[in-house]
C-alpha atoms as a PDB file:
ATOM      1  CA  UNK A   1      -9.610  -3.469 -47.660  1.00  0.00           C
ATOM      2  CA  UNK A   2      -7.313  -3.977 -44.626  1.00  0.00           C
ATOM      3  CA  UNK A   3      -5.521  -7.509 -44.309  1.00  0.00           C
ATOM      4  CA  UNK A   4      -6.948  -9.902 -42.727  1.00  0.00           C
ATOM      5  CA  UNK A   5     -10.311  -8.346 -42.656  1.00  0.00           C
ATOM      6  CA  UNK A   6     -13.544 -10.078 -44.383  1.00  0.00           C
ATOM      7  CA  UNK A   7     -14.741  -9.085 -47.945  1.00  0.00           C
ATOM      8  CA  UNK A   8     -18.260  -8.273 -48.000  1.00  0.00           C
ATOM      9  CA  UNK A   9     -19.189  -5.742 -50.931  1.00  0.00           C
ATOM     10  CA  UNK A  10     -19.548  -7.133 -54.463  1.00  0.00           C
ATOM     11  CA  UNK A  11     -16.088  -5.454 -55.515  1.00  0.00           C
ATOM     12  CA  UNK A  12     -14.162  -7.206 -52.389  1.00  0.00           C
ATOM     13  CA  UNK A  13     -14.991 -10.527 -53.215  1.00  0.00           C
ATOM     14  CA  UNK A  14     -13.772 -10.143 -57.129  1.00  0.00           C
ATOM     15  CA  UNK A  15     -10.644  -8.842 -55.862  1.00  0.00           C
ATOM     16  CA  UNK A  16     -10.450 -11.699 -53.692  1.00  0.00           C
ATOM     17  CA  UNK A  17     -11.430 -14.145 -55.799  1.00  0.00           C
ATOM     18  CA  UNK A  18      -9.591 -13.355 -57.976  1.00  0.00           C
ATOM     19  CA  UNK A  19      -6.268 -13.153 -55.854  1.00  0.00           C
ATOM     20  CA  UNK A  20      -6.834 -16.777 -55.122  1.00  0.00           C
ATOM     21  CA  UNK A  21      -7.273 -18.112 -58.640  1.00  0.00           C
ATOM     22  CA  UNK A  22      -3.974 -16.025 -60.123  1.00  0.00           C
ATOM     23  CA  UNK A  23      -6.445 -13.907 -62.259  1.00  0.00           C
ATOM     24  CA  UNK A  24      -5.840 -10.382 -61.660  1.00  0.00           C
ATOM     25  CA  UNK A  25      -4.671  -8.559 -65.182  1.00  0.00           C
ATOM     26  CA  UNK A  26      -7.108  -8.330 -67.594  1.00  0.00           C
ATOM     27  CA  UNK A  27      -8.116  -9.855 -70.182  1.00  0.00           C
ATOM     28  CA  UNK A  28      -9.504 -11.988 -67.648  1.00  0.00           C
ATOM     29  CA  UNK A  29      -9.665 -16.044 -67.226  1.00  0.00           C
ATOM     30  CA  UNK A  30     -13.016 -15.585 -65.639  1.00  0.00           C
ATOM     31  CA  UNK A  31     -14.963 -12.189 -66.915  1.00  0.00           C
ATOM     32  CA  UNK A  32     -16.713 -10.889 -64.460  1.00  0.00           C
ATOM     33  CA  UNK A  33     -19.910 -11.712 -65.333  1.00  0.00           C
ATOM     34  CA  UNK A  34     -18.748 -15.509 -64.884  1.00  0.00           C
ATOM     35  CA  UNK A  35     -17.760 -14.609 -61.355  1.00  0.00           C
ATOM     36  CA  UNK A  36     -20.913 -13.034 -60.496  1.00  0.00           C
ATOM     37  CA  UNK A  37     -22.944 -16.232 -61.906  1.00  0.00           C
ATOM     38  CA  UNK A  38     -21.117 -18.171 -59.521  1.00  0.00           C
ATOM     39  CA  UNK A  39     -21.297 -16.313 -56.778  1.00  0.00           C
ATOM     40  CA  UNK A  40     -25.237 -16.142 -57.616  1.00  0.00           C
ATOM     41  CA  UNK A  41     -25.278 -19.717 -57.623  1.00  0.00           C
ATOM     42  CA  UNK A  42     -23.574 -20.353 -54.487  1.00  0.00           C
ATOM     43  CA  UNK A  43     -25.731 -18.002 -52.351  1.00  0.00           C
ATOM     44  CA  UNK A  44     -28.931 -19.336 -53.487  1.00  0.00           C
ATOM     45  CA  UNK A  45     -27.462 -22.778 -52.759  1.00  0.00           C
ATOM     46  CA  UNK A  46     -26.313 -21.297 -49.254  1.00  0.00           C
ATOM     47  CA  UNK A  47     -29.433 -19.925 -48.383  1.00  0.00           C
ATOM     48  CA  UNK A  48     -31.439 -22.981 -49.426  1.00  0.00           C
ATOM     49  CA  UNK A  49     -29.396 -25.791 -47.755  1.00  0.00           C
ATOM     50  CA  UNK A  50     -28.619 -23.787 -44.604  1.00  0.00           C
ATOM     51  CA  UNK A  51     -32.080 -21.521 -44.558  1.00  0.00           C
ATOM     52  CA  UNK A  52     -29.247 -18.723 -43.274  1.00  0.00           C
ATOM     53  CA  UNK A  53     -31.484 -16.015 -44.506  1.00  0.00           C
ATOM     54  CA  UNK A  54     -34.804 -15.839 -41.922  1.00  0.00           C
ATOM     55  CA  UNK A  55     -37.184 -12.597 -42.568  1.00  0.00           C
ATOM     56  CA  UNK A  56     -40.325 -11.757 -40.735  1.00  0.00           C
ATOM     57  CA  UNK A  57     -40.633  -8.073 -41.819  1.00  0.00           C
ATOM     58  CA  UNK A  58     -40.600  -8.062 -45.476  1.00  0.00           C
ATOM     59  CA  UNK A  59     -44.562  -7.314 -46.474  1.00  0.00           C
ATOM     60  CA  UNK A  60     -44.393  -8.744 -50.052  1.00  0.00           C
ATOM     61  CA  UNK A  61     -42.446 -12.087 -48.788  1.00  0.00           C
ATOM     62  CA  UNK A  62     -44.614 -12.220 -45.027  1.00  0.00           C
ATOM     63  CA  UNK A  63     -47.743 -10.975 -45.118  1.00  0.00           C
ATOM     64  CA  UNK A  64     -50.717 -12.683 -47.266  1.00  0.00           C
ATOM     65  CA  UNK A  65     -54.070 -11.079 -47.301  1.00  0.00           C
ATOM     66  CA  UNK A  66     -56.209 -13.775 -46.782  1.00  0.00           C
ATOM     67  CA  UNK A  67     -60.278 -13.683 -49.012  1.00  0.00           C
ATOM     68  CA  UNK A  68     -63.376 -15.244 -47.984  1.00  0.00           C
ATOM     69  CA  UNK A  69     -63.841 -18.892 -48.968  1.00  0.00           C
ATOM     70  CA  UNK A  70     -60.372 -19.006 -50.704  1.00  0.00           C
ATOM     71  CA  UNK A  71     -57.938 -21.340 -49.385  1.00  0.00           C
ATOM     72  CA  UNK A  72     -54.839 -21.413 -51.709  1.00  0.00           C
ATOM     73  CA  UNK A  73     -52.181 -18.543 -51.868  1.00  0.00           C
ATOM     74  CA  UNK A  74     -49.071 -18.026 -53.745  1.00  0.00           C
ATOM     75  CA  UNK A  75     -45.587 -18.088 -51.651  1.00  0.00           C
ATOM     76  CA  UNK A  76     -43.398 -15.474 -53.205  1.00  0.00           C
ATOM     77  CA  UNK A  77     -40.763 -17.487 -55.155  1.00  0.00           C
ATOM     78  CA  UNK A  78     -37.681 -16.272 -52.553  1.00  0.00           C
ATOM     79  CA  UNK A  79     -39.400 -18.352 -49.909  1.00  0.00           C
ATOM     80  CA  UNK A  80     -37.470 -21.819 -48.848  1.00  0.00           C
ATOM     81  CA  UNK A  81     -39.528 -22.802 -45.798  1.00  0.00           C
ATOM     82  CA  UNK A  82     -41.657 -21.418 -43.375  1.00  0.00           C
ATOM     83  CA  UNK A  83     -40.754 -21.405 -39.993  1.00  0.00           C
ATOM     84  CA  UNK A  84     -44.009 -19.790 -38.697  1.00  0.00           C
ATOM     85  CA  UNK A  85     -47.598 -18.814 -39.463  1.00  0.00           C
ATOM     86  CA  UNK A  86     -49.523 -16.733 -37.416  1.00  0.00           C
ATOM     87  CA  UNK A  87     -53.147 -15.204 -37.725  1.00  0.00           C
ATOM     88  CA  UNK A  88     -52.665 -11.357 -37.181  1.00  0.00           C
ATOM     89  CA  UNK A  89     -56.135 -10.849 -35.794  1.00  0.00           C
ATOM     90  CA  UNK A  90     -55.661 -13.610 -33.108  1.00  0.00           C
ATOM     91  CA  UNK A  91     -51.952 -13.807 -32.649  1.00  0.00           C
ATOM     92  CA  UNK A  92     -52.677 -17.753 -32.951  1.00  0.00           C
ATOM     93  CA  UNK A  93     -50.225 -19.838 -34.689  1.00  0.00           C
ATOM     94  CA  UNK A  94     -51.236 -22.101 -37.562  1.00  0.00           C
ATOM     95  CA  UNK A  95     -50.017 -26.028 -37.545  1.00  0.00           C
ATOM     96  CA  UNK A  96     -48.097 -27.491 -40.119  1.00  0.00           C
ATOM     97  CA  UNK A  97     -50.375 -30.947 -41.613  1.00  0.00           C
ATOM     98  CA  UNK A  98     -50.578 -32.771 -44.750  1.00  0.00           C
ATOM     99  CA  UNK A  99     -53.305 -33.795 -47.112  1.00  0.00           C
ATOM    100  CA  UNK A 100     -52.925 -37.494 -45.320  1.00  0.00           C
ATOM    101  CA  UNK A 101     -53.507 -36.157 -42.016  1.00  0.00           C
ATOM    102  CA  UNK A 102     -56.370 -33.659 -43.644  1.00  0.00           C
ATOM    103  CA  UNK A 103     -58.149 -36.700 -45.217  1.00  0.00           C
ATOM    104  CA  UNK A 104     -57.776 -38.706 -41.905  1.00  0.00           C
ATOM    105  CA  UNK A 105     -59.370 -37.061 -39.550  1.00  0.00           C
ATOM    106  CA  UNK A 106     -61.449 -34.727 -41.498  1.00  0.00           C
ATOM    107  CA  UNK A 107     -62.777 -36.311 -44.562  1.00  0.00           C
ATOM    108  CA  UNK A 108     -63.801 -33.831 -47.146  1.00  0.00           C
ATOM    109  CA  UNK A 109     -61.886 -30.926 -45.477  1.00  0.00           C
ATOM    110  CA  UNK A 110     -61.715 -28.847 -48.650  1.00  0.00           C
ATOM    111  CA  UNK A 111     -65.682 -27.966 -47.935  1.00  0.00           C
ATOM    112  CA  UNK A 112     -65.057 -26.694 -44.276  1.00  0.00           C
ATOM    113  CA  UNK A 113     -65.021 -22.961 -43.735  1.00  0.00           C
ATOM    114  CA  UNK A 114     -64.266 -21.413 -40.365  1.00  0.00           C
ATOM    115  CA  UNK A 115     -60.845 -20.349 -38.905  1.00  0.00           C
ATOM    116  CA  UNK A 116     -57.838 -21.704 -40.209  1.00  0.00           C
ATOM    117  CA  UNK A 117     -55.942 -23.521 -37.823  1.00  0.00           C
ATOM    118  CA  UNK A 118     -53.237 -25.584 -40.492  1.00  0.00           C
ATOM    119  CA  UNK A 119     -51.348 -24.880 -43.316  1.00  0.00           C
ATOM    120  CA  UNK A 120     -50.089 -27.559 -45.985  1.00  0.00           C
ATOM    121  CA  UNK A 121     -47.052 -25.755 -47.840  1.00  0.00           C
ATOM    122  CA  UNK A 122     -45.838 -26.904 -51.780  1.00  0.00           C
ATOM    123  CA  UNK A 123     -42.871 -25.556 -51.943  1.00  0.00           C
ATOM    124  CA  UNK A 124     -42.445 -26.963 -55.567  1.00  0.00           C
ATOM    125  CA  UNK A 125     -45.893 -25.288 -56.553  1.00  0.00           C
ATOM    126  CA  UNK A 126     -45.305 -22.157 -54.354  1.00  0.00           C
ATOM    127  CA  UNK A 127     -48.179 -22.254 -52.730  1.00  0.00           C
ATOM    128  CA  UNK A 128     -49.225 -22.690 -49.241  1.00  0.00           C
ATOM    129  CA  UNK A 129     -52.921 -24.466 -48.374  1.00  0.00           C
ATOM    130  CA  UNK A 130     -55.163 -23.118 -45.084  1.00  0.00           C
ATOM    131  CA  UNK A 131     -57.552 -25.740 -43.265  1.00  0.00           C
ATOM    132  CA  UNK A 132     -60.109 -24.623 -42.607  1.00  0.00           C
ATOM    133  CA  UNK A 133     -61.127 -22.217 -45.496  1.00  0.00           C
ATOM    134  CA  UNK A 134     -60.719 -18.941 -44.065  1.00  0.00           C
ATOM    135  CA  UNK A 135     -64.676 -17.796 -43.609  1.00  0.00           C
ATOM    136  CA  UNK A 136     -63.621 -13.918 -43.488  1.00  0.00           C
ATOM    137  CA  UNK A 137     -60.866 -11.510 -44.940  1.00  0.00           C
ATOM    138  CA  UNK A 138     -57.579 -12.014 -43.031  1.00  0.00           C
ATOM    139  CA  UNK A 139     -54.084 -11.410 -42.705  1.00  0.00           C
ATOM    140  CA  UNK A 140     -51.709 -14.280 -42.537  1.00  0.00           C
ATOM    141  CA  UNK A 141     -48.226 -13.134 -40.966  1.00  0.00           C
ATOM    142  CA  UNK A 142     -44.998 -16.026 -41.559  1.00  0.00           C
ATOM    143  CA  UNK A 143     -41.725 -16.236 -40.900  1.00  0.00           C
ATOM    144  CA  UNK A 144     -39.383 -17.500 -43.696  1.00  0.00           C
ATOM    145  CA  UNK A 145     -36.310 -18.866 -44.771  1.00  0.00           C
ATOM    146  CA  UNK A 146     -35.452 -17.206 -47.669  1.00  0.00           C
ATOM    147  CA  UNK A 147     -33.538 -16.365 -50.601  1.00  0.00           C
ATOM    148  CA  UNK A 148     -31.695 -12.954 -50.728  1.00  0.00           C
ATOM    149  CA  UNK A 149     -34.342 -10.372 -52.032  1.00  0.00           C
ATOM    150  CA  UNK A 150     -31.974  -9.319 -55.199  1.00  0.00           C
ATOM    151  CA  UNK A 151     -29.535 -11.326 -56.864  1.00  0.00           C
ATOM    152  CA  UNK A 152     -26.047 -10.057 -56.677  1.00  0.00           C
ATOM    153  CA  UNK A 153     -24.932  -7.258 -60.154  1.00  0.00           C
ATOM    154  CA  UNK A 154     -22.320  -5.674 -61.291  1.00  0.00           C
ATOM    155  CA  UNK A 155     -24.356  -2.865 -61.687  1.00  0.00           C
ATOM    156  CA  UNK A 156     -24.178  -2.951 -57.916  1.00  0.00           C
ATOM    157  CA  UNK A 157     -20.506  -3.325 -56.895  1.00  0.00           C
ATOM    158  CA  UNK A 158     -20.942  -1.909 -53.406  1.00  0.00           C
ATOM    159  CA  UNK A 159     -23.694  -3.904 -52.355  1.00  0.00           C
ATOM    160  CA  UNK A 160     -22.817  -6.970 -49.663  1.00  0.00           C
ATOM    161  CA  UNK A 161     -24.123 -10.350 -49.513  1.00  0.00           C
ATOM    162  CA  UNK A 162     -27.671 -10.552 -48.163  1.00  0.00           C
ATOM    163  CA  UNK A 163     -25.852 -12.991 -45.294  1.00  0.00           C
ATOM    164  CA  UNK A 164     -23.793 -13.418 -41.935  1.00  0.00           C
ATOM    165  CA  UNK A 165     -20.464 -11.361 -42.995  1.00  0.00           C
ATOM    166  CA  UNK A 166     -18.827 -14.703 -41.005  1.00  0.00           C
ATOM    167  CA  UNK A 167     -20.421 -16.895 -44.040  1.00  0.00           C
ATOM    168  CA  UNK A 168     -18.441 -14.959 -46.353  1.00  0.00           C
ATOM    169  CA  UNK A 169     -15.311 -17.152 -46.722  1.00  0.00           C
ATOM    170  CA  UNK A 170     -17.180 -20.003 -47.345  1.00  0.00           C
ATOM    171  CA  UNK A 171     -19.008 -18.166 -49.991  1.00  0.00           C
ATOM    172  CA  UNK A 172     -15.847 -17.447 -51.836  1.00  0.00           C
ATOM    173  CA  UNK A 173     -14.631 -21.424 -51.341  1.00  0.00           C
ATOM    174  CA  UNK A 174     -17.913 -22.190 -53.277  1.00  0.00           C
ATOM    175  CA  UNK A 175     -17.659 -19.134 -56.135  1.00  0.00           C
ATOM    176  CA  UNK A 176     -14.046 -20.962 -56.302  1.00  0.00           C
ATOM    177  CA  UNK A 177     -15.044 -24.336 -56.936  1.00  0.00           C
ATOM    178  CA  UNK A 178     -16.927 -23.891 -59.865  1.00  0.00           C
ATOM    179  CA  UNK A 179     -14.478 -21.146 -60.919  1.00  0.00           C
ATOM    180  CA  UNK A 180     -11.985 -24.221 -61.321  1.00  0.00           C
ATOM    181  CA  UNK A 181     -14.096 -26.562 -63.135  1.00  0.00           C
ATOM    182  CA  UNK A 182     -14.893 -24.215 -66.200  1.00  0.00           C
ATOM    183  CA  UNK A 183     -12.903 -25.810 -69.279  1.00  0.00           C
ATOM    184  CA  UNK A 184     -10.051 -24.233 -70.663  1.00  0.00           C
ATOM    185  CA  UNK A 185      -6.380 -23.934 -70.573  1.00  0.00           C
ATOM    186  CA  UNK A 186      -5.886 -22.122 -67.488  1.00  0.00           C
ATOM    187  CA  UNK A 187      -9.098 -22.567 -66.030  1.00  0.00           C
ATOM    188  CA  UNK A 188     -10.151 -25.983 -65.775  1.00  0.00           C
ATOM    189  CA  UNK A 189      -8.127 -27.145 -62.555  1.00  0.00           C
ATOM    190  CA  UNK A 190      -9.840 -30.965 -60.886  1.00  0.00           C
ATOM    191  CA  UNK A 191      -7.630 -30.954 -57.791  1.00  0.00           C
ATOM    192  CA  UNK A 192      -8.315 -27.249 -56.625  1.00  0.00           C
ATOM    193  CA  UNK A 193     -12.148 -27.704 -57.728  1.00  0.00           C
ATOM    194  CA  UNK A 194     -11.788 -30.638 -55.685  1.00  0.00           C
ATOM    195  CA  UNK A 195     -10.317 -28.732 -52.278  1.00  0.00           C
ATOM    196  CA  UNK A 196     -12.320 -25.922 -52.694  1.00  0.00           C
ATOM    197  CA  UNK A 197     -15.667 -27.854 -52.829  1.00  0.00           C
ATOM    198  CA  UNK A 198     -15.014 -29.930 -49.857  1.00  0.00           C
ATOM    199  CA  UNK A 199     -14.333 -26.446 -47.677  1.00  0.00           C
ATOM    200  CA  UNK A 200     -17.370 -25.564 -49.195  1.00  0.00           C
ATOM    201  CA  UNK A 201     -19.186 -28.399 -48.128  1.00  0.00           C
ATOM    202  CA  UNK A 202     -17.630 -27.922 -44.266  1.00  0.00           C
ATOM    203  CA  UNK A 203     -18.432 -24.485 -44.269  1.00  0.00           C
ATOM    204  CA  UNK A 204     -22.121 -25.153 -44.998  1.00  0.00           C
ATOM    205  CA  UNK A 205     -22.063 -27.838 -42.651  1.00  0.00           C
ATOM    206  CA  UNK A 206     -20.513 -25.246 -40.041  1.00  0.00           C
ATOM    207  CA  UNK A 207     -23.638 -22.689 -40.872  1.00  0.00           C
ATOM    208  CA  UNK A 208     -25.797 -25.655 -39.972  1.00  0.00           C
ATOM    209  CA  UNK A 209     -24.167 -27.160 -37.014  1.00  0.00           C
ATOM    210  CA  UNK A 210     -23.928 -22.804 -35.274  1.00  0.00           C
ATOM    211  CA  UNK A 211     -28.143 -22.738 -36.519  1.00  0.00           C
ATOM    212  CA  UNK A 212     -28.513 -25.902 -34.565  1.00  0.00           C
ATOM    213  CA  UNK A 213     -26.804 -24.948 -31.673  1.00  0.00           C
ATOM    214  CA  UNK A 214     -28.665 -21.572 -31.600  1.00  0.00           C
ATOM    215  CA  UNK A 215     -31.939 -22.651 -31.794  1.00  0.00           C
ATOM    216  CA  UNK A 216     -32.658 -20.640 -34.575  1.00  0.00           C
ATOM    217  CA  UNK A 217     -33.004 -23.306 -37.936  1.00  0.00           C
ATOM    218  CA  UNK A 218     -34.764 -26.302 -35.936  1.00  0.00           C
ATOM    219  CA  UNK A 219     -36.183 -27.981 -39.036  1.00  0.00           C
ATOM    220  CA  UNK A 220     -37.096 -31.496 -40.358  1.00  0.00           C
ATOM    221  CA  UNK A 221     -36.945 -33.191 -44.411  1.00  0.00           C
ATOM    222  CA  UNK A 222     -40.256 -31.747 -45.060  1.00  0.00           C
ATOM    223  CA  UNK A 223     -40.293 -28.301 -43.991  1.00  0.00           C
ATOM    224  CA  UNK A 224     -38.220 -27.923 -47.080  1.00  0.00           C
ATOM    225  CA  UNK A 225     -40.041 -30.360 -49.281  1.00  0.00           C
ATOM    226  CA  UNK A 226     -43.595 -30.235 -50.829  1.00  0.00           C
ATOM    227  CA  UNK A 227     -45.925 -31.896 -49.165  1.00  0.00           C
ATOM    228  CA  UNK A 228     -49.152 -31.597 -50.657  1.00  0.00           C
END
């Protein structure tokens, strides 16, 4: 790895990492293992609080073959938010409601069959709601937010991040924060947790503040919560 340039594969970030926290010879402070579990950590919590992972193309995670009077279907559990659903056969985008809005100005809504037109999304639940009742087989397309599709392993040590290679420092800022708060002599360190957290927190702030002014992660409170 040249200076200067950005870690990306599995191996990079160790050796950073571990650069940074004086941890270089083994036996090691922080095995491995413990490094990867952070790192885990940190990019689920990246891709969840920034939604910096969107995928449209991935057929187990954005396609859902739809059934005949059935109207509840399982999210795969790597999905954050939707950011659009779309009827293949039609091309017509479906409208985000809520069982409120359902009730309102549809009464017993559950019993109508016919083209869906809305989706109510439980996040919580994993599982996303059509209105009406789809009345024939169908394929709903969506595009997510996401989690990466495989967790980061040391079995692995070439692979890269399933992010923006620019998101990379601040992924090592978080892997670095926890780092410093496991207990130990030689490990447990408050006032570098404490520095490393906060550029954590402005990096993920920075990820949100570029998605913003890109257009690309418009998104309210309840896109990410359940609201059924």
């Amino acid at each position: 790895m040249k200076m200067g340039e950005t870690p990306m594969t599995l191996t990079e970030i160790l050796f950073t990492a571990r650069k940074i926290l004086d941890d270089s010879v083994a036996p090691y402070l922080w095995p491995d293992v413990e490094l990867v579990a952070c790192l885990n950590d940190r990019l689920y919590a990246m891709c969840t609080e920034t939604l910096c992972i969107t995928d449209s193309t991935t057929p187990e995670i954005c396609a859902i073959s739809l059934s005949k009077a059935v109207a509840g279907y399982a999210l795969d559990s790597r999905v954050v938010a939707i950011k659009r659903a779309v009827l293949q056969s039609t091309g017509t985008p479906l409208f985000k409601t809520t069982h409120d809005a359902l009730y309102k100005w549809y009464g017993a809504w559950q019993n109508i069959e016919g083209t869906p037109a809305y989706y109510l999304l439980d996040t919580q639940s994993g599982q996303i709601t059509l209105h009406p009742t789809p009345a024939q087989a169908e394929t709903l397309r969506l595009i997510v937010y996401r989690l990466p599709l495989a967790a980061m392993s040391l079995s692995a040590p070439s692979a890269e991040p399933e992010i923006n290679r620019r998101y990379t420092r601040t992924l090592i800022n978080g892997v670095l924060a926890l780092a410093y708060e496991k207990a130990g002599t030689g490990t447990l360190n408050p006032d570098a947790a404490k520095i490393y957290r906060e550029l954590w927190g402005k990096g993920l702030d920075d990820i949100r503040r570029e998605a913003l002014v890109n257009g690309s992660s418009t998104y309210s409170l309840d896109d990410l919560m359940g609201v059924i």
